[in-house]
Protein backbone atom coordinates (compact mmCIF):
# COMPACT_ATOMS: atom_id res chain seq x y z
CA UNK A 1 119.63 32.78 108.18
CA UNK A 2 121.04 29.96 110.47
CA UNK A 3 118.65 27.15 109.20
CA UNK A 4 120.18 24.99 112.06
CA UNK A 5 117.39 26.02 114.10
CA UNK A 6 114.93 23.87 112.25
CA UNK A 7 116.81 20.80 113.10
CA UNK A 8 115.15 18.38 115.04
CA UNK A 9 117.63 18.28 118.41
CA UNK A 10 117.18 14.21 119.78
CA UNK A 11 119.74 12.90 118.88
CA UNK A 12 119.86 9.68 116.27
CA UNK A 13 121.89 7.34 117.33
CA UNK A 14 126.12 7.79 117.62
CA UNK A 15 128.80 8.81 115.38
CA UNK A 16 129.84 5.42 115.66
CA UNK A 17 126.17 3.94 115.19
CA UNK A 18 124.01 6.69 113.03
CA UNK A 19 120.95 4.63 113.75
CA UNK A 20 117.87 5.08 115.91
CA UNK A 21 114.36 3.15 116.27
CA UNK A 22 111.74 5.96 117.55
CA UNK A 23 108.58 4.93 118.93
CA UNK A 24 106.14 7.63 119.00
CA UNK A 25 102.46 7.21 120.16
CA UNK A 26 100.77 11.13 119.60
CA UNK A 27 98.77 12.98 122.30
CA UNK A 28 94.81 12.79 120.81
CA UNK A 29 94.01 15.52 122.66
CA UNK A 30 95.53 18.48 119.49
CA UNK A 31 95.77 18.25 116.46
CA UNK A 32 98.95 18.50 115.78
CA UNK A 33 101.03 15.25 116.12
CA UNK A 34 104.14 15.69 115.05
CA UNK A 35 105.78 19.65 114.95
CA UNK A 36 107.15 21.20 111.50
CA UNK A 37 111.01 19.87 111.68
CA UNK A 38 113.63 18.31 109.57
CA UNK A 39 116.64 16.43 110.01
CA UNK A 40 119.53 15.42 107.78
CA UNK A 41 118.93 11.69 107.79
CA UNK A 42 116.81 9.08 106.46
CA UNK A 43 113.63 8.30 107.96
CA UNK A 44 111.30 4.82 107.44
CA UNK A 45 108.09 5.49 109.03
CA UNK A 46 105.64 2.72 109.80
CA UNK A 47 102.13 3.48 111.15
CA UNK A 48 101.54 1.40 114.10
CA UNK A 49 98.24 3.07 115.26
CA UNK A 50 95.18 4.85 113.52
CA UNK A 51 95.91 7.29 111.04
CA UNK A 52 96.86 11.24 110.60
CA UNK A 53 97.76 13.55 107.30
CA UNK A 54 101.68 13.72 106.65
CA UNK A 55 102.61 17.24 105.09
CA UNK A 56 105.78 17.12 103.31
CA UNK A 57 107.83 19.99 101.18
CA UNK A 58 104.10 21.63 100.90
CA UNK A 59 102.05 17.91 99.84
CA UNK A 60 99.78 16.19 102.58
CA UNK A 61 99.49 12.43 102.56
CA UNK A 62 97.09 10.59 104.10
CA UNK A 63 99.12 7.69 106.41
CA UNK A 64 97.33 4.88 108.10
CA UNK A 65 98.07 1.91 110.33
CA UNK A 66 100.14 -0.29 108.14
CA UNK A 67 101.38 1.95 106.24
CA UNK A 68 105.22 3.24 105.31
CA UNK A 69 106.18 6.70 104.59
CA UNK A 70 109.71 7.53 103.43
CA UNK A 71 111.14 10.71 104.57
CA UNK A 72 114.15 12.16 102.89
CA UNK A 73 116.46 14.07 104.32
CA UNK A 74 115.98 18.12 104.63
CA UNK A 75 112.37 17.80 104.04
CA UNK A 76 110.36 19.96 106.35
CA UNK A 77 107.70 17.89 107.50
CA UNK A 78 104.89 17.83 110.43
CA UNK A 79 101.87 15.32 111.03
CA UNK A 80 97.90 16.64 112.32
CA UNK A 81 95.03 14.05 113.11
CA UNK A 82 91.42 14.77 114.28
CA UNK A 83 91.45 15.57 117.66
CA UNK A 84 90.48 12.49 119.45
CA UNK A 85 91.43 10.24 116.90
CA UNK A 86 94.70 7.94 117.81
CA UNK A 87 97.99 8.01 115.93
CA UNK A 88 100.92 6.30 116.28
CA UNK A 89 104.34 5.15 114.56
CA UNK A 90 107.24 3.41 114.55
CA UNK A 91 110.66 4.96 112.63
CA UNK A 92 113.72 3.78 111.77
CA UNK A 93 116.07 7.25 111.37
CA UNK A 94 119.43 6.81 110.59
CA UNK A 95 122.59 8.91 108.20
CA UNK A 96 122.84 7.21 104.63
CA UNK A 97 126.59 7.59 105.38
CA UNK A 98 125.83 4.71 107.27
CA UNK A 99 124.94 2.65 104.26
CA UNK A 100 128.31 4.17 102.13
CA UNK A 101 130.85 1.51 101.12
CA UNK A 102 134.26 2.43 102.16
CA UNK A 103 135.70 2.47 98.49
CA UNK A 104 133.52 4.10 95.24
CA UNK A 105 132.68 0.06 94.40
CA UNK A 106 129.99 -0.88 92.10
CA UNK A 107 127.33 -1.22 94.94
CA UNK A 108 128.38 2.92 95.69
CA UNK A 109 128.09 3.95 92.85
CA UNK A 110 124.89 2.38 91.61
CA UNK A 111 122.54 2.33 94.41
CA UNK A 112 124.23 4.74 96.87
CA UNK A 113 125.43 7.53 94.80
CA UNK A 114 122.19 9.48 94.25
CA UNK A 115 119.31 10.13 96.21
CA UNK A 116 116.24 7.37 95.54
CA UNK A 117 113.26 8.68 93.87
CA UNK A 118 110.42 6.54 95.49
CA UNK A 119 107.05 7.78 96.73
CA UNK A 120 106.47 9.43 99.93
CA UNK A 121 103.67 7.04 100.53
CA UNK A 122 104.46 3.02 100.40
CA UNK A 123 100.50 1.26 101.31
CA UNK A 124 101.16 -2.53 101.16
CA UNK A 125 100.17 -3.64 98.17
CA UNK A 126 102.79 -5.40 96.91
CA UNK A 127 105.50 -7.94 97.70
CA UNK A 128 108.29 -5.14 97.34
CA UNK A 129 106.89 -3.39 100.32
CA UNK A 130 105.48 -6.44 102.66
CA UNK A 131 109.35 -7.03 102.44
CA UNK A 132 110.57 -3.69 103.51
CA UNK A 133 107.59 -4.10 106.10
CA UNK A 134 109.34 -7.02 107.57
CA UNK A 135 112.91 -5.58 107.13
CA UNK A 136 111.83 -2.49 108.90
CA UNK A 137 109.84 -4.99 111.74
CA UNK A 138 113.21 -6.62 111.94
CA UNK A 139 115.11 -3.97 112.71
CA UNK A 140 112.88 -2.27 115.41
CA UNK A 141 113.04 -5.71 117.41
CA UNK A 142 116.83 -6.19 116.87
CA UNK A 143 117.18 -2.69 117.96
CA UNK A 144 115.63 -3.09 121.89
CA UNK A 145 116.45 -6.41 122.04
CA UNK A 146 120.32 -5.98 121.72
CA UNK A 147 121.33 -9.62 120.79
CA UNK A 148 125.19 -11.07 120.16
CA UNK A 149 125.92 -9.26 116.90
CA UNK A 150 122.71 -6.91 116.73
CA UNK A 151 124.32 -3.40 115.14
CA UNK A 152 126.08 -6.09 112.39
CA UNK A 153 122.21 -7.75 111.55
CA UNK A 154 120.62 -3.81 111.84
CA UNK A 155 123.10 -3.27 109.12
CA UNK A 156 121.91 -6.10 107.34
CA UNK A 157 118.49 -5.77 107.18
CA UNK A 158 119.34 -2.25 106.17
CA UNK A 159 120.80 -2.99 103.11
CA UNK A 160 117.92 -5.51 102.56
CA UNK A 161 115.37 -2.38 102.99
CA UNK A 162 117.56 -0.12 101.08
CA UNK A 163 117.45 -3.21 98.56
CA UNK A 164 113.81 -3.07 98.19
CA UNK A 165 113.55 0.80 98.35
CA UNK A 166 115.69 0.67 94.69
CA UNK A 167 113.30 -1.93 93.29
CA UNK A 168 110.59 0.11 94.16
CA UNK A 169 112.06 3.41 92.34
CA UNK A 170 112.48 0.78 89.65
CA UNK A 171 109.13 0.43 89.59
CA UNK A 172 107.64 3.82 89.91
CA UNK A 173 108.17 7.14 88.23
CA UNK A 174 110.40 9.34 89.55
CA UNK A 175 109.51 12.39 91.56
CA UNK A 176 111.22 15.58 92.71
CA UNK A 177 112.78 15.73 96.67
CA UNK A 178 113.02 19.17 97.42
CA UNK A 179 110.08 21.91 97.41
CA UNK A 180 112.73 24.03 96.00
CA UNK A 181 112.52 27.91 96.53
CA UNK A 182 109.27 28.16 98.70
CA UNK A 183 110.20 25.25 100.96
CA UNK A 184 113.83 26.82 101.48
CA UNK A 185 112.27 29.97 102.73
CA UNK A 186 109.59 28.73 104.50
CA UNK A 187 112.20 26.92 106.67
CA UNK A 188 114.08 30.27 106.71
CA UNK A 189 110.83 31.76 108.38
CA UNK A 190 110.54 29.21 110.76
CA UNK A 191 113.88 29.39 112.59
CA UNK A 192 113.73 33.42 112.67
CA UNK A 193 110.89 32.24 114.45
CA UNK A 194 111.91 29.41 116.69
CA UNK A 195 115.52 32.39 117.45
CA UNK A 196 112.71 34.97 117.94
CA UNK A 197 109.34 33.75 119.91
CA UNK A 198 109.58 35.79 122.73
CA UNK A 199 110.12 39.58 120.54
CA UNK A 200 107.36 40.63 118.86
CA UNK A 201 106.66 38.55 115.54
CA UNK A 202 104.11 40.76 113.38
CA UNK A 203 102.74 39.67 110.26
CA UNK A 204 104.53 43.41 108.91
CA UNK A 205 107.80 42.62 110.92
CA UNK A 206 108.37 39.34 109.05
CA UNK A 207 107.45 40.39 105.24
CA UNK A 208 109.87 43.41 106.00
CA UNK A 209 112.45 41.23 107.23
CA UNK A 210 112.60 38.77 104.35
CA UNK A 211 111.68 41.25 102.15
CA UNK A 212 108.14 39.46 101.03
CA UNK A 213 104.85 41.03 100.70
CA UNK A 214 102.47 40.10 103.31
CA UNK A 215 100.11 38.27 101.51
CA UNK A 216 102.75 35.97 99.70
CA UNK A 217 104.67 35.18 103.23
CA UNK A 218 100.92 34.20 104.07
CA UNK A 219 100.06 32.45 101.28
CA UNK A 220 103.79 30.41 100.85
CA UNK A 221 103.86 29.56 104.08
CA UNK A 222 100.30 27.83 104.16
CA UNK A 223 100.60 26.35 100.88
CA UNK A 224 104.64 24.91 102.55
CA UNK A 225 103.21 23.92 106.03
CA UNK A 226 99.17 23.60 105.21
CA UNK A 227 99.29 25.81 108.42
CA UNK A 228 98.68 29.38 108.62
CA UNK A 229 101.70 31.47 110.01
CA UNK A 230 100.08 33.06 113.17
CA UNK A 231 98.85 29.84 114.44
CA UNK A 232 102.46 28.44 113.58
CA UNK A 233 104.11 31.27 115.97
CA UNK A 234 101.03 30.49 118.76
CA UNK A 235 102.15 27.26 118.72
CA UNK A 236 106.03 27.69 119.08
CA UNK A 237 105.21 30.10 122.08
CA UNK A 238 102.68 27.95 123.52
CA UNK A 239 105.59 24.94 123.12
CA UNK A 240 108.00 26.61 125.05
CA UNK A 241 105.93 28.06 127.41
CA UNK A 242 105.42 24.06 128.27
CA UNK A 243 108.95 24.14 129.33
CA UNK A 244 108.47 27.30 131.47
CA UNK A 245 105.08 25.35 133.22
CA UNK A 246 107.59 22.43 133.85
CA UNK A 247 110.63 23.40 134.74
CA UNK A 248 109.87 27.08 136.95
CA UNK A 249 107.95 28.56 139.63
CA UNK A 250 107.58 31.73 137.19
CA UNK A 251 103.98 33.19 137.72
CA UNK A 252 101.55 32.62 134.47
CA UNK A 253 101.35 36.11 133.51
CA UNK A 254 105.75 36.26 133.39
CA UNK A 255 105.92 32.77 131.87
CA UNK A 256 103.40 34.40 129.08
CA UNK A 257 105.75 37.95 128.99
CA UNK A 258 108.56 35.23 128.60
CA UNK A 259 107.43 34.12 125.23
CA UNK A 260 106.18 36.51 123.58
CA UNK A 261 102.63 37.35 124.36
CA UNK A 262 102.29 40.87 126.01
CA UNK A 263 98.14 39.94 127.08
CA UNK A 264 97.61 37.03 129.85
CA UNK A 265 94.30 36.71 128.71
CA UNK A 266 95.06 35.58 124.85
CA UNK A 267 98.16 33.51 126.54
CA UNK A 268 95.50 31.89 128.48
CA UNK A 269 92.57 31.70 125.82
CA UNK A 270 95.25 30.01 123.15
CA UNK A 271 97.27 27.87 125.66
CA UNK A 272 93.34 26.40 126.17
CA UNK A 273 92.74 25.96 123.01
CA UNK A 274 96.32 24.25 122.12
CA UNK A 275 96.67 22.77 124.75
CA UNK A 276 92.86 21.39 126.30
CA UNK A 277 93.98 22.55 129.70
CA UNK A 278 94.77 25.84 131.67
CA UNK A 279 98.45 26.88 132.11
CA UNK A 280 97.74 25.95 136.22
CA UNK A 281 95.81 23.05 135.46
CA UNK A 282 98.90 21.66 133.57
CA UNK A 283 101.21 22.76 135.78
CA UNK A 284 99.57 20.92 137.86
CA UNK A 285 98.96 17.52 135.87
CA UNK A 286 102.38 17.45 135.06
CA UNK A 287 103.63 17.95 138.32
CA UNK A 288 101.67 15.14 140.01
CA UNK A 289 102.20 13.04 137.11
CA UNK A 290 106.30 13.44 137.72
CA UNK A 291 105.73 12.92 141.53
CA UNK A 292 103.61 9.76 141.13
């Protein structure tokens, strides 16, 4: 299985600048904030706005405003809130190639060789991370305001965050970065879903096809995403039949034939409840939102 289909597709920054500051500020009206994804780079969250639950390689975190979470790269991760409730964050994503010295040096070999082992979860509680606060802060206003010399200070204050991200493994006991097998085939099961939303996607077709038993595809796949699988493949059809709603004139009952759901009614009755709208009502918001 391809696991490229996981990846998260915006890009982060260049080849020639692997670096990106993401401002995100969720839609309160789901649940779900942030999608399951991963990515091969680094990401430095900061919570800007209210709070949500982080699920990461099968652990949930509670993150609020203030907060930093660290994100490793290949770790399959999504964010929920209470609907209603707002959430939002700042992130600093970027390739540790970026960070590599160009020769195996001391500095390479001591601090960039490995992977760091520091908690998911960085509250600020202590001068260690009120410093990679600032770094971080640093960074984000560097990065939109684009003064003389700004990608050589982003650097800079990178290596000072990276700095205090090895004092703080230091400082804490180490913990594992990968979910290992479960995780691995969890995101396996997601991008035969994501490659195959609009065939049908039974509970039975899946075990067969990765050779599980029903209840431990269920049961793994919970216990990976703390979301159960059917909602998971409601959710990637309802997601993409966004795009349809957008971007065609399809009728609703082809745009729901389109990905994957063979009843209009249940398109209609879970595109509600996803979604807090109609598939014509938002159609229709989006639409006049673009025009105006």
């Amino acid at each position: 299985m391809n696991q490229d289909q996981l990846k998260e597709l915006e890009p982060h920054g260049s080849a020639l600048f692997p670096l990106r500051v993401h401002e995100f500020i969720s839609d309160p009206t789901v649940a779900e904030r942030v999608a399951l994804h991963w990515h091969p780079e680094c990401e430095l969250l900061v919570v800007t706005v209210g709070a949500a639950l982080l699920h990461l390689n099968g652990a949930s975190y509670q993150i609020k405003k203030g907060d930093i979470a660290i994100i490793q790269p290949d770790q399959l991760h999504a964010m929920t809130a209470e609907v209603g409730a707002p959430f939002g964050f700042f992130a600093v994503v970027f390739d540790p190639v970026f960070l590599q010295s160009a020769v195996p040096d001391s500095i390479q070999q001591q601090y960039l060789a490995e992977p760091l082992r520091v908690p998911t979860l960085l509250p600020l509680t202590s001068h260690l991370t009120a410093d990679l606060y600032q770094n971080l802060l640093n960074i984000r206003a560097l990065y939109y305001q684009q003064p003389a010399a700004f990608m050589l200070q982003i650097k800079g204050y990178l290596f000072l965050a990276w700095a205090n991200l090895v004092q703080l493994a230091d400082h804490t006991h180490s913990q594992p970065l990968t979910g290992g097998v479960a995780v691995d085939e969890t995101k396996a099961v997601i991008a035969y879903i994501q490659q195959h939303y609009s065939q049908p996607l039974t509970l039975t077709i899946l075990a067969s096809h990765f050779n599980l038993s029903k209840s431990h595809l269920c049961r793994m796949f919970k216990q990976t995403t703390k979301m159960a699988l059917t909602d998971y493949i409601n959710a990637t059809r309802i997601g993409q039949s966004t795009i349809l709603l957008q971007n065609t004139d399809d009728a609703i009952g082809t745009i729901a034939g389109l990905v994957g759901f063979n009843n209009i009614s249940y398109f209609n009755k879970i595109f509600q409840r996803r979604m807090r709208l109609t598939p014509s009502a938002y159609r229709q918001t989006i639409r006049s939102t673009t025009e105006n």
